[in-house]
C-alpha atoms as a PDB file:
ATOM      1  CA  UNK A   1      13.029 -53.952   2.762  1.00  0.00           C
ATOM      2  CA  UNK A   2      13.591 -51.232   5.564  1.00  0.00           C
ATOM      3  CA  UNK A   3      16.381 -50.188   3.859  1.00  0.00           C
ATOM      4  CA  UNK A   4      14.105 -49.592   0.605  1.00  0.00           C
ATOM      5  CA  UNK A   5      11.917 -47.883   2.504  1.00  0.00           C
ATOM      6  CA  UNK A   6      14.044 -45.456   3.660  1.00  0.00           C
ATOM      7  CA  UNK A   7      15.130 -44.662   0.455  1.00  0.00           C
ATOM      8  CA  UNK A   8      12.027 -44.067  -1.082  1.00  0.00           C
ATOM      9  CA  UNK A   9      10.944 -41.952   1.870  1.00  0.00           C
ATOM     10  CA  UNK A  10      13.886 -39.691   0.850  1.00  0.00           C
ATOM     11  CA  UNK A  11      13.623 -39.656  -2.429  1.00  0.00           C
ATOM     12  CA  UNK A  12       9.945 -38.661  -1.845  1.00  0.00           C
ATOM     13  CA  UNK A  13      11.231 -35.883   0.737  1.00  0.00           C
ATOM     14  CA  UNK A  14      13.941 -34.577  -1.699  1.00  0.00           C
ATOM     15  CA  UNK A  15      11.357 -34.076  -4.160  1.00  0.00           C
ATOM     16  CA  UNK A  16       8.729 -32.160  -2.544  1.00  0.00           C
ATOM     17  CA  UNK A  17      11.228 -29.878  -1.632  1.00  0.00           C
ATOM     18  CA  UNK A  18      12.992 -29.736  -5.243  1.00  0.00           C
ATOM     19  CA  UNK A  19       9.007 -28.637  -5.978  1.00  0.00           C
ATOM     20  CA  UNK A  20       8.732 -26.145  -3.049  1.00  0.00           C
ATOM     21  CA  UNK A  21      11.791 -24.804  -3.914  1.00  0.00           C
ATOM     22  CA  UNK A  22      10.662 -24.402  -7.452  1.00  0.00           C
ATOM     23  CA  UNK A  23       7.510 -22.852  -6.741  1.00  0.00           C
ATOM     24  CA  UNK A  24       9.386 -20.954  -4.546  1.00  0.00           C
ATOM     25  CA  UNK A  25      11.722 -19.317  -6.953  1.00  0.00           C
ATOM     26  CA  UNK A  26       9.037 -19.167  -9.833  1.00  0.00           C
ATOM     27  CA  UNK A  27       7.097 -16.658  -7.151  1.00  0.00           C
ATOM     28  CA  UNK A  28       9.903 -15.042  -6.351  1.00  0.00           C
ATOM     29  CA  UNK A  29      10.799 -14.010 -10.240  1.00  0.00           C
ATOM     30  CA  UNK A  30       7.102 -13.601 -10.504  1.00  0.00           C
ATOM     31  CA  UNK A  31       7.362 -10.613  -7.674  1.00  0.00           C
ATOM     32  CA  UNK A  32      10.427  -9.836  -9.178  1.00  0.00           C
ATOM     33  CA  UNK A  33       8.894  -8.992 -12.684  1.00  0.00           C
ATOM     34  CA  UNK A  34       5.968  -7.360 -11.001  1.00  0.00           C
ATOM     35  CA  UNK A  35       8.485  -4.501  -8.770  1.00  0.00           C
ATOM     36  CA  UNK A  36      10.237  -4.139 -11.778  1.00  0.00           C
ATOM     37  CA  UNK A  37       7.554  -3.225 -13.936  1.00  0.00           C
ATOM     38  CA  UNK A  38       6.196  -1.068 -10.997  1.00  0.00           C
ATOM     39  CA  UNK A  39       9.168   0.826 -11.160  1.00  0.00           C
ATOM     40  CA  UNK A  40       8.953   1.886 -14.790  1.00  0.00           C
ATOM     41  CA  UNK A  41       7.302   5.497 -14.972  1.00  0.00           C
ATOM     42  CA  UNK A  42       6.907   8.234 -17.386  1.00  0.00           C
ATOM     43  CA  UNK A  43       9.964  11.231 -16.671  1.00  0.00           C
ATOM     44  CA  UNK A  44       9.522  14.715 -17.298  1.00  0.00           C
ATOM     45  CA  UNK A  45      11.493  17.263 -18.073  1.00  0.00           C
ATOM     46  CA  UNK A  46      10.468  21.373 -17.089  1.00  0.00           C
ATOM     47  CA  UNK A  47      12.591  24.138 -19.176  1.00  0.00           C
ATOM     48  CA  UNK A  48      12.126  27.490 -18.424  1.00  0.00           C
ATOM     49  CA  UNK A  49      11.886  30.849 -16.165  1.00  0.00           C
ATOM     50  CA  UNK A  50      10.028  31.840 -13.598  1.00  0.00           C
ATOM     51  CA  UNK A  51       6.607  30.955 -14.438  1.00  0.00           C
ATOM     52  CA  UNK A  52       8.288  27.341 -14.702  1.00  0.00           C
ATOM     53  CA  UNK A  53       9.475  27.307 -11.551  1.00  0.00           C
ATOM     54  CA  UNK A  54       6.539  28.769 -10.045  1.00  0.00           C
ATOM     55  CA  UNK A  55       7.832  32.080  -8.422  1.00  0.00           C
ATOM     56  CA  UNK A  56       6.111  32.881  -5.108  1.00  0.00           C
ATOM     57  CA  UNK A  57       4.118  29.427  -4.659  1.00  0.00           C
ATOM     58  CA  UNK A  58       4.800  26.584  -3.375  1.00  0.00           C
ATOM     59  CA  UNK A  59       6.479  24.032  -5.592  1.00  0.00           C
ATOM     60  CA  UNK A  60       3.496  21.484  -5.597  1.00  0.00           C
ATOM     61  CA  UNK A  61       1.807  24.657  -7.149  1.00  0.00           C
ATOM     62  CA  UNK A  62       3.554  25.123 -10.010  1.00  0.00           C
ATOM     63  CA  UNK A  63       2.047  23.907 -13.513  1.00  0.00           C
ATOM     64  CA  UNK A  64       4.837  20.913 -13.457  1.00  0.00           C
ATOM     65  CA  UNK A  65       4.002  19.509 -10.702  1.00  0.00           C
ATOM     66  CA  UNK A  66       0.212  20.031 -10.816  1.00  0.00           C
ATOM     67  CA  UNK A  67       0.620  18.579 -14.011  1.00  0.00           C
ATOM     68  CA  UNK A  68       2.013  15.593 -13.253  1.00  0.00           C
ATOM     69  CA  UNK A  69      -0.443  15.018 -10.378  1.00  0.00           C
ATOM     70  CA  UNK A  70      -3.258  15.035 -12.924  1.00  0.00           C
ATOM     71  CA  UNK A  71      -1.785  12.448 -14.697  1.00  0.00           C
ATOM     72  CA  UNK A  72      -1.230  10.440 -12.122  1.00  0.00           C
ATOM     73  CA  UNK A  73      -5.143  10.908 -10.886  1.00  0.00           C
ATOM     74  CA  UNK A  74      -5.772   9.397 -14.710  1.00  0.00           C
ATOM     75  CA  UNK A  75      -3.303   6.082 -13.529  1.00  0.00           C
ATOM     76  CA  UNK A  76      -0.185   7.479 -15.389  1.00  0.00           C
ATOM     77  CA  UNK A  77       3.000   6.271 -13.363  1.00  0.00           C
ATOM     78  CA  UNK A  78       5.097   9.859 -13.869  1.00  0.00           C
ATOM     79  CA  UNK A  79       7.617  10.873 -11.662  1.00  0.00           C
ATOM     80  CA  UNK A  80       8.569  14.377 -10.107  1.00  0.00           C
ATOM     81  CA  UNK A  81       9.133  16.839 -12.740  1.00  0.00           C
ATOM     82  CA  UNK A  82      13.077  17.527 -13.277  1.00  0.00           C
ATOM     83  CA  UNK A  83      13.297  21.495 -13.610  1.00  0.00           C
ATOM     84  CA  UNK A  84      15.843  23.863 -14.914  1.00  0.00           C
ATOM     85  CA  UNK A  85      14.494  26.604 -14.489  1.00  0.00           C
ATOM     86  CA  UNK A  86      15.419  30.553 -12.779  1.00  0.00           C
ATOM     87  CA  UNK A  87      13.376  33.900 -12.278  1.00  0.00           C
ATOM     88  CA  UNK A  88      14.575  36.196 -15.197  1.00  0.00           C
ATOM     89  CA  UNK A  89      16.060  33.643 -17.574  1.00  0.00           C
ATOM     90  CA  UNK A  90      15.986  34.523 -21.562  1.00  0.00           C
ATOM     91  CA  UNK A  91      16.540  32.273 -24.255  1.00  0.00           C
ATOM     92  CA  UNK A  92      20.532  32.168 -24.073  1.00  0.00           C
ATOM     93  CA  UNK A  93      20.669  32.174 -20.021  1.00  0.00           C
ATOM     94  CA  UNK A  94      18.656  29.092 -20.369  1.00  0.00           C
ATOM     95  CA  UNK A  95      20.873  27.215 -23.497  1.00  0.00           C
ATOM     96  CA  UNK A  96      23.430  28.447 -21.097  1.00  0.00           C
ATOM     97  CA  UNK A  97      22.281  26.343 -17.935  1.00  0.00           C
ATOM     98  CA  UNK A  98      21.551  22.975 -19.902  1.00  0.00           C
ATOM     99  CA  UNK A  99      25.076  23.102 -21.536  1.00  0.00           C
ATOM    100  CA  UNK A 100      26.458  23.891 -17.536  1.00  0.00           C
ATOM    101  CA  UNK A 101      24.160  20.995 -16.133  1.00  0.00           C
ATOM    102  CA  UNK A 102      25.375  18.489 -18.796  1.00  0.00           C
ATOM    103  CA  UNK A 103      22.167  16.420 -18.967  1.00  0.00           C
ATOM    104  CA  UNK A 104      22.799  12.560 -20.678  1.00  0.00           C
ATOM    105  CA  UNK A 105      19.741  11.054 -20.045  1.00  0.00           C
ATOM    106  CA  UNK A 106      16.300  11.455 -21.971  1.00  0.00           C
ATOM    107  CA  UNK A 107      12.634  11.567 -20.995  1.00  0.00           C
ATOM    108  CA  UNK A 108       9.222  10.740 -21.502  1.00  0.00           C
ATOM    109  CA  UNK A 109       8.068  14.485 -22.453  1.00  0.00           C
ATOM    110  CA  UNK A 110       9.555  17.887 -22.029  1.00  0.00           C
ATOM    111  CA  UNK A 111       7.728  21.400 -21.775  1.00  0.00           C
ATOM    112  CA  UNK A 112       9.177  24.274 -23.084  1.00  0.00           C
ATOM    113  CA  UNK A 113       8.104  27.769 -21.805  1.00  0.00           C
ATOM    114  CA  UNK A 114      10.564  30.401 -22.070  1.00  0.00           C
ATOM    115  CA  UNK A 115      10.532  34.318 -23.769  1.00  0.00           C
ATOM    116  CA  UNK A 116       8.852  36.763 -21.686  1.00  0.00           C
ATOM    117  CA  UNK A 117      12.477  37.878 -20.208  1.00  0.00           C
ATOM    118  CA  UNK A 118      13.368  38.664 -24.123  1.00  0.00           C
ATOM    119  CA  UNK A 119      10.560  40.619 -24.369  1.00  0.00           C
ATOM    120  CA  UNK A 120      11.155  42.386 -20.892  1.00  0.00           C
ATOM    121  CA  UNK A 121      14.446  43.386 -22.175  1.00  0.00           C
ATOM    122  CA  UNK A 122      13.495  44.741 -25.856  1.00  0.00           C
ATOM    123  CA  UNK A 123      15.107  42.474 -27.367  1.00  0.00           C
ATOM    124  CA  UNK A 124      13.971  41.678 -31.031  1.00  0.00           C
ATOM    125  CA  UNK A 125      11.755  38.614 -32.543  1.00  0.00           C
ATOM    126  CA  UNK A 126      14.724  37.954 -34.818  1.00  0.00           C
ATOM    127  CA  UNK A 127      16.951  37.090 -32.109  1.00  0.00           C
ATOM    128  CA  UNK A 128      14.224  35.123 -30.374  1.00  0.00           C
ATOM    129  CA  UNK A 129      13.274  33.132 -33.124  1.00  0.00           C
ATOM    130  CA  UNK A 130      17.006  32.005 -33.515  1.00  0.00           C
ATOM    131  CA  UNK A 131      17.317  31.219 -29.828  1.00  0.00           C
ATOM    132  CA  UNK A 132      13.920  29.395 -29.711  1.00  0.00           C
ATOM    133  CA  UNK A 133      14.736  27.146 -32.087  1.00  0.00           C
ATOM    134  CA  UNK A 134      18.036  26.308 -30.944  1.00  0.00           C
ATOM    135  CA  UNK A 135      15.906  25.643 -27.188  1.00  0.00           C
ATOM    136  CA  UNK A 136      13.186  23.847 -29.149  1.00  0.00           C
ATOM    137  CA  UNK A 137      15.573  21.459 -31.330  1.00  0.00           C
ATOM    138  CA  UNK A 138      17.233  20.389 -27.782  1.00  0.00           C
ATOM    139  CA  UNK A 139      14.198  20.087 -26.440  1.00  0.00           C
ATOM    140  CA  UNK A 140      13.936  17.144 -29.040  1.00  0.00           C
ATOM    141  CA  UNK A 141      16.837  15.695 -27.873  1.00  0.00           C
ATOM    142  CA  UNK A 142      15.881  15.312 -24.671  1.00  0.00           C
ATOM    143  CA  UNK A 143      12.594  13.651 -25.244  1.00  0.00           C
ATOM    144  CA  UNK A 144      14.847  11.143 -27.071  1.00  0.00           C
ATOM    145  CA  UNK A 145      14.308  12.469 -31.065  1.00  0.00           C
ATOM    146  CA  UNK A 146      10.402  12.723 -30.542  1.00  0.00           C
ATOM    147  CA  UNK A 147       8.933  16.061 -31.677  1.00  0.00           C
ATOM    148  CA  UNK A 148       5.796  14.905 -30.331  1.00  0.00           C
ATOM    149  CA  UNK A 149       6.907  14.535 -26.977  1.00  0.00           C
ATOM    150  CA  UNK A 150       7.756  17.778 -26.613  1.00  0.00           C
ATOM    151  CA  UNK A 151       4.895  20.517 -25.495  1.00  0.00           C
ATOM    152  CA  UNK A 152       5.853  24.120 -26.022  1.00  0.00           C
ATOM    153  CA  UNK A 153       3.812  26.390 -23.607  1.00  0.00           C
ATOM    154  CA  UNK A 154       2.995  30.319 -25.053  1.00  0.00           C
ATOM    155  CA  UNK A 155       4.093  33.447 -23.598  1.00  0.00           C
ATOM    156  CA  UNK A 156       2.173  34.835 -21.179  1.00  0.00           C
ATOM    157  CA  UNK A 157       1.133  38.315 -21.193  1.00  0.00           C
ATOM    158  CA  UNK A 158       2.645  40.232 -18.278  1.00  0.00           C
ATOM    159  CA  UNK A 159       1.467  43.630 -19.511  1.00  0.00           C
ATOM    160  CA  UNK A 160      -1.993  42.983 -17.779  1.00  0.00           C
ATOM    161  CA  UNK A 161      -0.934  42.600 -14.039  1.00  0.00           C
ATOM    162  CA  UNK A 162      -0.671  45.306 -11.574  1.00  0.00           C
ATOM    163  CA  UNK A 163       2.827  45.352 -11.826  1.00  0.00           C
ATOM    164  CA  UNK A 164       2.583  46.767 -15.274  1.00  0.00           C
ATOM    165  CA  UNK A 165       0.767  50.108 -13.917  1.00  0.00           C
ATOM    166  CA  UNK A 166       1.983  53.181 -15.652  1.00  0.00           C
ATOM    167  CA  UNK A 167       3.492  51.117 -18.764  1.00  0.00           C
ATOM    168  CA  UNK A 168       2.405  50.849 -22.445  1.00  0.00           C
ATOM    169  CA  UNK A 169       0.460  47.883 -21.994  1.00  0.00           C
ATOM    170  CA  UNK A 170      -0.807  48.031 -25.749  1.00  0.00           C
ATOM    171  CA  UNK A 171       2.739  47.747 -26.906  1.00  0.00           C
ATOM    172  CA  UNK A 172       3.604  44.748 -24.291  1.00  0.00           C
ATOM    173  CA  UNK A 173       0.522  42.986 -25.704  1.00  0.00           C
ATOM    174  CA  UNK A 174       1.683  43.485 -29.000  1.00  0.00           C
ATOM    175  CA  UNK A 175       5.241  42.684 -28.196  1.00  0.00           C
ATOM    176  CA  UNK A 176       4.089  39.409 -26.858  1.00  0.00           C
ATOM    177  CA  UNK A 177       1.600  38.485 -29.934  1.00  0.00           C
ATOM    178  CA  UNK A 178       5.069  38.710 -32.026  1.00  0.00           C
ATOM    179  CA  UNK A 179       6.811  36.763 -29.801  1.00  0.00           C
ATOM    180  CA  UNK A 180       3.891  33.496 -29.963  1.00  0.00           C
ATOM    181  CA  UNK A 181       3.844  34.005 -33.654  1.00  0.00           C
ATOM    182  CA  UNK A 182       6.975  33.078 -34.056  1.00  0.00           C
ATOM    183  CA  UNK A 183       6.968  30.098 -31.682  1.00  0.00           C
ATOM    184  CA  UNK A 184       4.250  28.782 -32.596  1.00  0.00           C
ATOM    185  CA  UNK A 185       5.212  28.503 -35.995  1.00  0.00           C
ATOM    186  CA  UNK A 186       8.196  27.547 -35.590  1.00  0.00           C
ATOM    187  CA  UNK A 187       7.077  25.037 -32.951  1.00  0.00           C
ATOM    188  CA  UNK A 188       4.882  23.299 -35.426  1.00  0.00           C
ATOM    189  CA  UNK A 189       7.170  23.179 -38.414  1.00  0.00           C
ATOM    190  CA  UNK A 190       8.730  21.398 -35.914  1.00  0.00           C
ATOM    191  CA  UNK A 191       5.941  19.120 -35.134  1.00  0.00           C
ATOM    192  CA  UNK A 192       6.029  19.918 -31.601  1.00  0.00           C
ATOM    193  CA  UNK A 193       2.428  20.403 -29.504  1.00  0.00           C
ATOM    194  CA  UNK A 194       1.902  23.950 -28.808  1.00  0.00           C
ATOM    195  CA  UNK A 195      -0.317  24.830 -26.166  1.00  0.00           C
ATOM    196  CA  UNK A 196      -2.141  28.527 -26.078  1.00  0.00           C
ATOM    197  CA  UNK A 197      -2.185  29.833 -22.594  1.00  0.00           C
ATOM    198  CA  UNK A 198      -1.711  33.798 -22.882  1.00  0.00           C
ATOM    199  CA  UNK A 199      -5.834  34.259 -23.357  1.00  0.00           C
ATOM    200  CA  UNK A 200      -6.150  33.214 -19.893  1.00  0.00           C
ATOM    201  CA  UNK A 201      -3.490  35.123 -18.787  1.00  0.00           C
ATOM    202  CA  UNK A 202      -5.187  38.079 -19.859  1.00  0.00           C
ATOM    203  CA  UNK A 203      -8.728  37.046 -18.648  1.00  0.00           C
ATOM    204  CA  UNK A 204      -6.928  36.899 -15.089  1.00  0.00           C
ATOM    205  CA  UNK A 205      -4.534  39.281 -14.834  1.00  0.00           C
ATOM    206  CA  UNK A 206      -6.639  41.623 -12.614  1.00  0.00           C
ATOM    207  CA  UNK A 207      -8.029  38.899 -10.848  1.00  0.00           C
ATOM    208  CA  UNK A 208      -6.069  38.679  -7.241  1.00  0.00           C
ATOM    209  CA  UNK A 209      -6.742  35.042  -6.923  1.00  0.00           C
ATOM    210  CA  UNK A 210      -5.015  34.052  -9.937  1.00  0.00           C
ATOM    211  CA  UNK A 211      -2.097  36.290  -8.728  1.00  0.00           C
ATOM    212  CA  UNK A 212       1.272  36.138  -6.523  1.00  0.00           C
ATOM    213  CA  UNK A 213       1.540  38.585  -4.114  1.00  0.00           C
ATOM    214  CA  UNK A 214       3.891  40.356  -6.116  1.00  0.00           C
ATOM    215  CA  UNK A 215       1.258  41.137  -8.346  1.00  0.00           C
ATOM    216  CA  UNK A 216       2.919  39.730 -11.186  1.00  0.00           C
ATOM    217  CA  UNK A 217       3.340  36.105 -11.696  1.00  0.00           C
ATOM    218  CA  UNK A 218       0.749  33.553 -11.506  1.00  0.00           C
ATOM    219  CA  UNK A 219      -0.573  32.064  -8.596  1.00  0.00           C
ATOM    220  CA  UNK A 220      -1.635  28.110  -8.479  1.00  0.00           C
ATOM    221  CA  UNK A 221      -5.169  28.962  -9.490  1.00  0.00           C
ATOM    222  CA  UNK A 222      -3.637  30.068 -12.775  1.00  0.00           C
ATOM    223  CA  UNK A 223      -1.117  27.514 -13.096  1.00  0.00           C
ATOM    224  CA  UNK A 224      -3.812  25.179 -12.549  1.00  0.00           C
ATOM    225  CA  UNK A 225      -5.434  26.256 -15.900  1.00  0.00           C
ATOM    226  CA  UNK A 226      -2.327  25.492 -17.848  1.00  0.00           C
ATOM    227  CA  UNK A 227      -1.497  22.075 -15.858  1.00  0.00           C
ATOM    228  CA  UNK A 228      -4.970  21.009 -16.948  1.00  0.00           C
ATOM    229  CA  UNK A 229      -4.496  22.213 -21.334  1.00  0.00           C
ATOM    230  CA  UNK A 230      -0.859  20.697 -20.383  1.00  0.00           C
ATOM    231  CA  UNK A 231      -1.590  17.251 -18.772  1.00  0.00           C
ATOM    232  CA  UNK A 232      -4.738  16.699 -21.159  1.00  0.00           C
ATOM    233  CA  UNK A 233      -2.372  16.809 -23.979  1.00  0.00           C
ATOM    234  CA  UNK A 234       0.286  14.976 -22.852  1.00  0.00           C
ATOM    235  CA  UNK A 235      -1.950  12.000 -21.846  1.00  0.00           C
ATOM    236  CA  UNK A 236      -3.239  12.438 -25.391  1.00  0.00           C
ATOM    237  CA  UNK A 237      -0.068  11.307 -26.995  1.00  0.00           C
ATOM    238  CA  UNK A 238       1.441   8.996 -24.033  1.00  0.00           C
ATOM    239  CA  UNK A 239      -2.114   7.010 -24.562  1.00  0.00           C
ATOM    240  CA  UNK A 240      -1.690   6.885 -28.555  1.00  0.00           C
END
């Protein structure tokens, strides 16, 4: 009888903590799935020149990165923006960089801003056109085959800043209105977003507080105008 006893009291004992240990293990996987999924975010890509990289601000000031913390304030889990970007790049400096930083991966979204250096340079629409497209087509690749996942910013209109004093502004302005033509249509044969930002370029060119203090590139303030078109329409698609 004793002996019985003691055998049911294990038995009893060895199941309660065959249960524990289930439950146990159940809440652990549980956790488990919930880090995991906590971990997943939206990546971002940033091609471009110096207005991508945000020349004299701060890197948290740059339309990337205020970009991305937009999203985030609308609960979309996006990490840092990757950029390849450099002060004076055109067209074929930048093909040239990808091809020398041998990107595999893909992600989320990728902005493309890139052409004002072409334009600095007199070189023609013909050759930009070629070397957009080539740009814009990789561009694709990156965000994984999805035109609409890729969000082509325009050329901004440098002619307007202080640093321009004593040039042909008319014929920068017009220079530039070629330029956006061209990549914005082929952009959306392409059926890539293309977001207008050269207006406000212009509105603010005089302005000191939407300037550097090289009197040139943009300051936050005015990167803050395109992060906002920007993040509004990538939270458009990522949402669809």
């Amino acid at each position: 009888m004793a002996s019985n006893l003691m055998w049911a009291n294990r038995f009893l004992i060895s199941t309660a903590c065959f249960m524990l240990l289930s439950i146990a293990l159940a809440v652990c996987s549980y956790s488990k799935n919930k880090v995991q999924k906590s971990k997943h975010m939206y990546s971002y890509l940033a091609l471009g020149d110096s207005y991508t990289i945000g020349e004299q601000v701060s890197s948290n000031e740059n339309f990337p990165h205020q970009a991305v913390e937009l999203l985030k304030q609308n609960k979309l889990d996006v990490g840092d923006p990757v950029i390849i970007a450099t002060t004076g790049w055109t067209t074929d400096e930048l093909a040239a960089s990808i091809r020398e930083h041998n990107i595999s991966e893909t992600f989320s979204f990728v902005s493309l801003l890139i052409g004002v250096n072409n334009q600095y340079r007199g070189r023609t629409v013909e050759n930009y056109r070629e070397e957009f497209e080539q740009l814009l087509n990789k561009s694709i690749a990156f965000a994984d085959g999805k035109p609409n996942r890729v969000f082509v910013l325009s050329t901004p209109d440098w002619g307007v800043t202080p640093f321009a004093e004593g040039r042909d502004r008319a014929a920068i302005a017009h220079e530039i209105d070629a330029y956006n033509a061209a990549e914005k249509e082929i952009t959306l044969a392409h059926k890539c977003h293309y977001i207008e930002i050269t207006e406000s370029t212009r509105q603010n060119g005089q302005n000191a507080a939407y300037l550097a203090g090289d009197g040139l590139h943009p300051s936050g303030k005015e990167y803050a105008v395109w992060a906002e078109k920007l993040a509004g329409t990538i939270e458009g698609e990522l949402k669809k």
